[in-house]
Protein backbone atom coordinates (compact mmCIF):
# COMPACT_ATOMS: atom_id res chain seq x y z
CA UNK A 1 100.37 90.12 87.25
CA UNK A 2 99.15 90.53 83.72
CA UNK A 3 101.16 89.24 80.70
CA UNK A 4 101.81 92.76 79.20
CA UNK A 5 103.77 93.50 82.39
CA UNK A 6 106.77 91.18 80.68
CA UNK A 7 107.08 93.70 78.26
CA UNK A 8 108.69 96.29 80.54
CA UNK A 9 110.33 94.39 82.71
CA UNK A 10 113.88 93.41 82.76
CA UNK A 11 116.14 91.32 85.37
CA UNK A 12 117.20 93.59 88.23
CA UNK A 13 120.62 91.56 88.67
CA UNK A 14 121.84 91.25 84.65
CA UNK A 15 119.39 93.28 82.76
CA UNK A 16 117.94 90.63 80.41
CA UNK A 17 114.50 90.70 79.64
CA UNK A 18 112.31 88.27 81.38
CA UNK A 19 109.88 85.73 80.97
CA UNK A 20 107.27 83.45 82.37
CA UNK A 21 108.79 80.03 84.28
CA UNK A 22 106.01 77.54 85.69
CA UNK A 23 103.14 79.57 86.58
CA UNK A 24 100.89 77.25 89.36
CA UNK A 25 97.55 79.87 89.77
CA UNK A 26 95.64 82.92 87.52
CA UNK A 27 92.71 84.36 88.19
CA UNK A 28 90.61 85.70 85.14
CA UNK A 29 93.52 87.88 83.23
CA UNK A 30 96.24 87.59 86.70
CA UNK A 31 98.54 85.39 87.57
CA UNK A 32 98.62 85.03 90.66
CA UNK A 33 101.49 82.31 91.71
CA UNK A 34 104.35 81.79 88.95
CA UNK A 35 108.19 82.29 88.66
CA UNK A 36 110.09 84.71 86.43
CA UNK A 37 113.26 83.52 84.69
CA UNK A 38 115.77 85.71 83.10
CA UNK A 39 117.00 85.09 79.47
CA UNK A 40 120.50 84.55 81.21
CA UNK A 41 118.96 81.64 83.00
CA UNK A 42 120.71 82.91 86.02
CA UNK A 43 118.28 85.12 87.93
CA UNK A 44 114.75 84.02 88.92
CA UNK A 45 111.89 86.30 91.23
CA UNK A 46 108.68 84.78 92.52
CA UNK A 47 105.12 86.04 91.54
CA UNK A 48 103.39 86.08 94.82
CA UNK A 49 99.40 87.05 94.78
CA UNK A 50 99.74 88.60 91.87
CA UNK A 51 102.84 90.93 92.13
CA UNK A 52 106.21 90.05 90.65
CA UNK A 53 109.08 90.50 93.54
CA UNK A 54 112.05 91.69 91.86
CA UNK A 55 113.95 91.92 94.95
CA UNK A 56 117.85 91.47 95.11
CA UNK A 57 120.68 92.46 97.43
CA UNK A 58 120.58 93.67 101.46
CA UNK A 59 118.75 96.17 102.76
CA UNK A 60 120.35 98.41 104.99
CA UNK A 61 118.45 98.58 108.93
CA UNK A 62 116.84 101.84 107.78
CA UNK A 63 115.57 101.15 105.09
CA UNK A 64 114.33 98.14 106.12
CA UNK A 65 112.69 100.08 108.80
CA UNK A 66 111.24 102.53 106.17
CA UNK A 67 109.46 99.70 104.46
CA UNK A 68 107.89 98.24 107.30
CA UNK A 69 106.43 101.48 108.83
CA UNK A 70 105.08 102.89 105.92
CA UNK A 71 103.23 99.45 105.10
CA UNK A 72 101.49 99.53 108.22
CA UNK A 73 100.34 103.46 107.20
CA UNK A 74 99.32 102.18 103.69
CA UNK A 75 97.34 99.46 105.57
CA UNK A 76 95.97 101.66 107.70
CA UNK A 77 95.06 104.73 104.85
CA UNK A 78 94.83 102.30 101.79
CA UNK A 79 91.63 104.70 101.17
CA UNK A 80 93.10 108.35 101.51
CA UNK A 81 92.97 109.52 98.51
CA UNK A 82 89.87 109.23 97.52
CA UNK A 83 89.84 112.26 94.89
CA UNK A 84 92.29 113.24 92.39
CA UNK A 85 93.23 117.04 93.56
CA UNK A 86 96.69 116.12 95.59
CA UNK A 87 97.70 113.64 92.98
CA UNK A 88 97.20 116.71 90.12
CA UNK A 89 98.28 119.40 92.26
CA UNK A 90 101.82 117.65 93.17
CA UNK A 91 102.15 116.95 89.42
CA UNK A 92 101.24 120.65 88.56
CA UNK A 93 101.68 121.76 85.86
CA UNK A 94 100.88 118.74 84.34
CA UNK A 95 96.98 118.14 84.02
CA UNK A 96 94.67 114.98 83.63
CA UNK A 97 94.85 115.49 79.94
CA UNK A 98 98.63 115.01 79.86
CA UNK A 99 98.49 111.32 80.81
CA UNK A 100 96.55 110.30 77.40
CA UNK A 101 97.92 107.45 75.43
CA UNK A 102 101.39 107.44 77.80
CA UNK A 103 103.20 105.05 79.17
CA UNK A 104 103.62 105.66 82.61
CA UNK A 105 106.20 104.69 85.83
CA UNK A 106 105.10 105.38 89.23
CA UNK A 107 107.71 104.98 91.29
CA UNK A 108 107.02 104.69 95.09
CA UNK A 109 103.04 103.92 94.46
CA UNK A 110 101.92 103.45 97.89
CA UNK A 111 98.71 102.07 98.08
CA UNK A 112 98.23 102.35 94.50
CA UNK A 113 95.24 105.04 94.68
CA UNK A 114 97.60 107.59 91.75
CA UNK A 115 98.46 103.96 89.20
CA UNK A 116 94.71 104.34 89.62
CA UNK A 117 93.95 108.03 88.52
CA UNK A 118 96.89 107.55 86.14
CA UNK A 119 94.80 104.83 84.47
CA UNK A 120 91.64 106.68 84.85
CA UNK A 121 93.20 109.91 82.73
CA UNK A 122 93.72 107.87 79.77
CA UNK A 123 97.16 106.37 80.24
CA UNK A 124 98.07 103.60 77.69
CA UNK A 125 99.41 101.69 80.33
CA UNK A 126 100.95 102.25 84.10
CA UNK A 127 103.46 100.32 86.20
CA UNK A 128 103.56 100.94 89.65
CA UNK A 129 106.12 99.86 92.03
CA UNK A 130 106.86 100.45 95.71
CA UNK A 131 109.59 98.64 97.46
CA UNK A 132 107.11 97.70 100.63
CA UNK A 133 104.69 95.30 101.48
CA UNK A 134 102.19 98.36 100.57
CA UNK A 135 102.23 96.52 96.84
CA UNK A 136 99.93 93.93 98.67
CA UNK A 137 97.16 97.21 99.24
CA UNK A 138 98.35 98.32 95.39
CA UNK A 139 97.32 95.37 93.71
CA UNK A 140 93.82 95.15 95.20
CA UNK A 141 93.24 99.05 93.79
CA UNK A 142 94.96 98.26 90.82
CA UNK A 143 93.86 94.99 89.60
CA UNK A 144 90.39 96.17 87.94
CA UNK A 145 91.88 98.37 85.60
CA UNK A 146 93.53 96.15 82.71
CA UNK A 147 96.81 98.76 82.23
CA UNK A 148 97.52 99.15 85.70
CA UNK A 149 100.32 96.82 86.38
CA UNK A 150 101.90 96.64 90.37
CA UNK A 151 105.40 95.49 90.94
CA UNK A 152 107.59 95.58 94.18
CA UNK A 153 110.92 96.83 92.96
CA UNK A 154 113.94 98.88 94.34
CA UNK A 155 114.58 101.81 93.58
CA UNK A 156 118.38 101.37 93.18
CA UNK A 157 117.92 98.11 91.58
CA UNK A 158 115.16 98.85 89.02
CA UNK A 159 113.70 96.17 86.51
CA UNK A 160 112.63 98.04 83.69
CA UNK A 161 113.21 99.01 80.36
CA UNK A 162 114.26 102.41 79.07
CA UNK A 163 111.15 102.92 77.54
CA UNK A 164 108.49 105.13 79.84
CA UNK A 165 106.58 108.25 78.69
CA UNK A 166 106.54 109.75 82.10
CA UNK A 167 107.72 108.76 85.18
CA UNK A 168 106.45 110.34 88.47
CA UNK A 169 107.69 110.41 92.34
CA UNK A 170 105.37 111.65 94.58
CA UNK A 171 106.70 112.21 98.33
CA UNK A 172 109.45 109.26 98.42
CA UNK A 173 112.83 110.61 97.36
CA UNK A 174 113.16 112.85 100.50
CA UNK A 175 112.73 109.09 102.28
CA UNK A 176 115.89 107.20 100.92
CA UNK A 177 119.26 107.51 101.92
CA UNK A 178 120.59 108.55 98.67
CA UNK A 179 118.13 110.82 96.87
CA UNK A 180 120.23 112.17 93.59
CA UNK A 181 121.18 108.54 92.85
CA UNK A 182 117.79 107.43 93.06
CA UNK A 183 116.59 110.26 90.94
CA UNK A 184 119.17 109.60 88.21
CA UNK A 185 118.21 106.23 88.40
CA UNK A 186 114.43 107.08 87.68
CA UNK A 187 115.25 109.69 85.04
CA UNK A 188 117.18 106.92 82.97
CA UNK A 189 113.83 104.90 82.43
CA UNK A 190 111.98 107.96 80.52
CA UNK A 191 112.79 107.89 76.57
CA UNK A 192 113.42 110.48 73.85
CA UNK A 193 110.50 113.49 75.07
CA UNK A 194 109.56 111.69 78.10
CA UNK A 195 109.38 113.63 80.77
CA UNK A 196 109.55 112.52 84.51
CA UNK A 197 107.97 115.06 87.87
CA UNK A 198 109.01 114.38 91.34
CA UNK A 199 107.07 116.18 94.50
CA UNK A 200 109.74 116.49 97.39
CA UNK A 201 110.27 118.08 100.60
CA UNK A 202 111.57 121.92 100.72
CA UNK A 203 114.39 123.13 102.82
CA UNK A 204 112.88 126.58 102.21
CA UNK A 205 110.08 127.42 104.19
CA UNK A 206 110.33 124.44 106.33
CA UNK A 207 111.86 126.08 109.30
CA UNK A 208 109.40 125.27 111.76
CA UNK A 209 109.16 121.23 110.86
CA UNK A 210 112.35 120.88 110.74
CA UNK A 211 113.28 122.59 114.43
CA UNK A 212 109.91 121.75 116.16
CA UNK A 213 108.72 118.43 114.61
CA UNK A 214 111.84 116.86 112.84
CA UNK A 215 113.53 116.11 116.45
CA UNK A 216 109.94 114.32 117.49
CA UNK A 217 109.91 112.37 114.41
CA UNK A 218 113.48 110.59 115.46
CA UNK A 219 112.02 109.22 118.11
CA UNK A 220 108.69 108.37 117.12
CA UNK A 221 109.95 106.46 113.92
CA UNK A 222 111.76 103.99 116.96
CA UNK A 223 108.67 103.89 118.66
CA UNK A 224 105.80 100.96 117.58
CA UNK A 225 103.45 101.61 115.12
CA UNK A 226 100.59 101.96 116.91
CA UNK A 227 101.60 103.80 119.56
CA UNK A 228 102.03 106.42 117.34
CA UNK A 229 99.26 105.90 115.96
CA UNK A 230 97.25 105.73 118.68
CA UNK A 231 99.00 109.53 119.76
CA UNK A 232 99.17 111.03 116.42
CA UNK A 233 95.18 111.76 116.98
CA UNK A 234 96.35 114.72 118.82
CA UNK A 235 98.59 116.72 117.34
CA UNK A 236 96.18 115.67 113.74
CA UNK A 237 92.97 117.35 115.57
CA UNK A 238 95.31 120.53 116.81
CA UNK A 239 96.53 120.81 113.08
CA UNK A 240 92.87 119.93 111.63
CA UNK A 241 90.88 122.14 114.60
CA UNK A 242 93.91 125.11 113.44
CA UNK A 243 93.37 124.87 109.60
CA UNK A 244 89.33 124.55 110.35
CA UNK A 245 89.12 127.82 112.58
CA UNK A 246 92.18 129.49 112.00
CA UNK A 247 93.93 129.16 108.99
CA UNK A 248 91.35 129.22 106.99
CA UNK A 249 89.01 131.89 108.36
CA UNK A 250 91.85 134.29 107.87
CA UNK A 251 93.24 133.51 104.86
CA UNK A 252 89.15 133.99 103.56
CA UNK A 253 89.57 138.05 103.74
CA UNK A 254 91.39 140.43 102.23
CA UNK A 255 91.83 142.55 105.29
CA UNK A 256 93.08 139.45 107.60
CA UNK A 257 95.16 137.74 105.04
CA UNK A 258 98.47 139.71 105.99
CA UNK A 259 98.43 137.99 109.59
CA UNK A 260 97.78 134.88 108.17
CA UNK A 261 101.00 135.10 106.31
CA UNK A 262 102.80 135.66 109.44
CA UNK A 263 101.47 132.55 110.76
CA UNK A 264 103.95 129.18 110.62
CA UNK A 265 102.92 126.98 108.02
CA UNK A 266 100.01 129.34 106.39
CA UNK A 267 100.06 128.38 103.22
CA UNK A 268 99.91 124.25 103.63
CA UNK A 269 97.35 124.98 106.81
CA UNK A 270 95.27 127.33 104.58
CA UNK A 271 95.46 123.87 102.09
CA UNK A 272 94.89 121.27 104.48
CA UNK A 273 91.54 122.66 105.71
CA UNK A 274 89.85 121.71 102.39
CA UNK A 275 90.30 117.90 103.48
CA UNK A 276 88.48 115.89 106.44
CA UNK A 277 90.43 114.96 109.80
CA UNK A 278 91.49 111.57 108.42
CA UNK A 279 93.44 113.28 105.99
CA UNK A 280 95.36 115.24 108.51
CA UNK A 281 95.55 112.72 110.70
CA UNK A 282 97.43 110.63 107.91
CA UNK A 283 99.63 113.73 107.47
CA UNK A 284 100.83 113.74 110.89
CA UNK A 285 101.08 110.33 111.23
CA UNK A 286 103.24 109.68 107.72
CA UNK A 287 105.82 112.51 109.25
CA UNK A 288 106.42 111.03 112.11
CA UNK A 289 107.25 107.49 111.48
CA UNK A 290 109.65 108.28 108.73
CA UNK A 291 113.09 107.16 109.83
CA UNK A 292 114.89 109.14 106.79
CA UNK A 293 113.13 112.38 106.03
CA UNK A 294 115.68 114.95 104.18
CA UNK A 295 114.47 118.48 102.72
CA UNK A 296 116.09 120.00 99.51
CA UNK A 297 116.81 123.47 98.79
CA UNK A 298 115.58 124.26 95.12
CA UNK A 299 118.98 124.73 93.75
CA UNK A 300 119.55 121.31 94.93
CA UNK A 301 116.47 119.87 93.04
CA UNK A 302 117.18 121.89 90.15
CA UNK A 303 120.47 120.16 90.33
CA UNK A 304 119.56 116.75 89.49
CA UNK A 305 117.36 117.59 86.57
CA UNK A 306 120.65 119.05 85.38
CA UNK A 307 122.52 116.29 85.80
CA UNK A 308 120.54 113.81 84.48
CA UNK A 309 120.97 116.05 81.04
CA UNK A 310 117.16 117.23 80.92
CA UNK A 311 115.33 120.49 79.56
CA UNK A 312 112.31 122.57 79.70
CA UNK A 313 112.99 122.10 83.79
CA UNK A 314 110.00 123.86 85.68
CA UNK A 315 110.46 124.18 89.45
CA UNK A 316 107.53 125.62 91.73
CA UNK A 317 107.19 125.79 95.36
CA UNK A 318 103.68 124.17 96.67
CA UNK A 319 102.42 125.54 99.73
CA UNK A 320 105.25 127.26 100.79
CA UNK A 321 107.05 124.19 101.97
CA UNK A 322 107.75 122.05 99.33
CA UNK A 323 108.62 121.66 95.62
CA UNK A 324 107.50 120.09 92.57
CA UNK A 325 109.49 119.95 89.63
CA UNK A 326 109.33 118.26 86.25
CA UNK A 327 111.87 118.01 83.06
CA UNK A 328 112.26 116.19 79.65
CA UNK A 329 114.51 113.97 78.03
CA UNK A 330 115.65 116.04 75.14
């Protein structure tokens, strides 16, 4: 944790700002061990290797199960991402240049790869924060640029100020329990012409996962971690082997395109085949071990930009199966 994080934090139980209590290790410009007191005096969170936990209140079985199985993907694809083309394309139309000299929230970071491209764009500064132990993977991505700033956090019980530029959700509201409250909760945190973009699941388009896949995913999410692992290698080489010498071949042509469009899941097969197997293999694997997975129609998404009182609202459909949308705080 670097001392410029205080500034945009605030206690997650009261809401007073807080401040350093007896801090016990740093390394270079991170503390690593310390204690974070509230101006109330009431509250206190523990630094632990270098990422404040500003954790309060129970957490419901599924959710708990939510952060534990995603933590074990993060572990396992802390390296995904290695390039910057899903990051810009779920934030379309937004573009690298957008991100200069903002203040930025990334809410549901993951392993921390986007706080990282973020950074790299020119952001002024960039707090990340993830409710699972996937922080731990966040920090180490994180830590050597000195505006990236990691923090595990709930969603519903956020600790930060009003006070963001832009605030992006990238593939995380369709995995809580209560997505519009969570949204409203993450549009409240961008100021005066801040703007906030969220990448979700579509209801539209998603006919097959949600008939075919969906009712595999319930029971794999029970299942241990790496036994689905260990089994997601198939279906990720039938999906990968499919986009390969499929998909793409016939999406290439003019004259073969039309019964590519007839095929299930053209457009985000035709996509996928740009990326290695790894990548689909961490497709497939995230799906399945979801315990909540929900998927929005676009009036619904559309919705809570209204409702949070924002403008200039653009809504897109990516790949056929999912939207992006972004809005600003008038």
């Amino acid at each position: 944790m670097k001392r410029k994080l205080l500034s945009f934090l605030v206690c997650p139980e009261c809401g007073a700002s807080v401040d350093l209590g007896d801090v016990r290790s740093e390394s270079g410009p991170e503390i690593l061990e310390a204690t974070l007191v509230c101006a109330s005096g009431a509250h206190s969170f523990p630094v632990v290797r270098g990422i404040p936990r500003l954790l309060v209140g129970f957490q419901d079985k599924l959710r708990v199960q939510t952060q534990k199985n995603f933590a074990f993907s993060w572990r396992k694809f802390g390296e995904i991402y290695s390039d910057p083309r899903d990051f810009l394309d779920w934030l379309a139309p937004k573009t690298r240049d957008f991100f200069a000299d903002k203040t930025v929230l990334d809410a549901g970071c993951g392993a921390g790869q986007h706080a990282a491209y973020a950074a790299a764009f020119g952001a002024k500064d960039v707090v990340a924060f993830d409710l699972s132990p996937a922080v731990e993977v966040a920090f180490e991505h994180a830590r050597r640029f000195p505006n990236v700033h990691v923090v595990q956090a709930d969603m519903y019980r956020l600790p930060f100020k009003d006070d963001f530029d832009f605030v992006y959700c990238i593939g995380v509201l369709q995995h809580i329990p209560d997505t519009p409250k969570g949204f409203a909760r993450l549009a409240r945190l961008i100021r005066k012409n801040g703007w906030i973009s969220v990448w979700v699941y579509g209801y539209e388009g998603n006919a097959f996962v949600r008939r075919v896949i969906d009712p595999i995913r319930k029971v794999a999410s029970r299942m241990p971690l790496p036994a689905v692992y260990a089994l997601s290698a198939v279906p990720a080489s039938v999906f990968y082997l499919l986009a390969k010498l499929i998909y793409r071949p016939l999406n290439a042509f003019p004259e073969t395109r039309r019964l590519a469009a007839a095929l299930p899941m053209n457009s985000y097969l035709d996509y996928m085949a740009r990326f290695n197997p790894y990548y689909v293999f961490n497709s497939v694997f995230d799906q399945l071990i979801a315990p909540i997975t929900q998927y929005f129609r676009r009036e619904q998404v559309r919705e809570w930009f209204r409702e949070a009182d924002l403008t200039d609202i653009a809504l897109t459909q990516r790949n056929g199966m999912s939207w992006r949308a972004t809005g600003r705080r008038p």
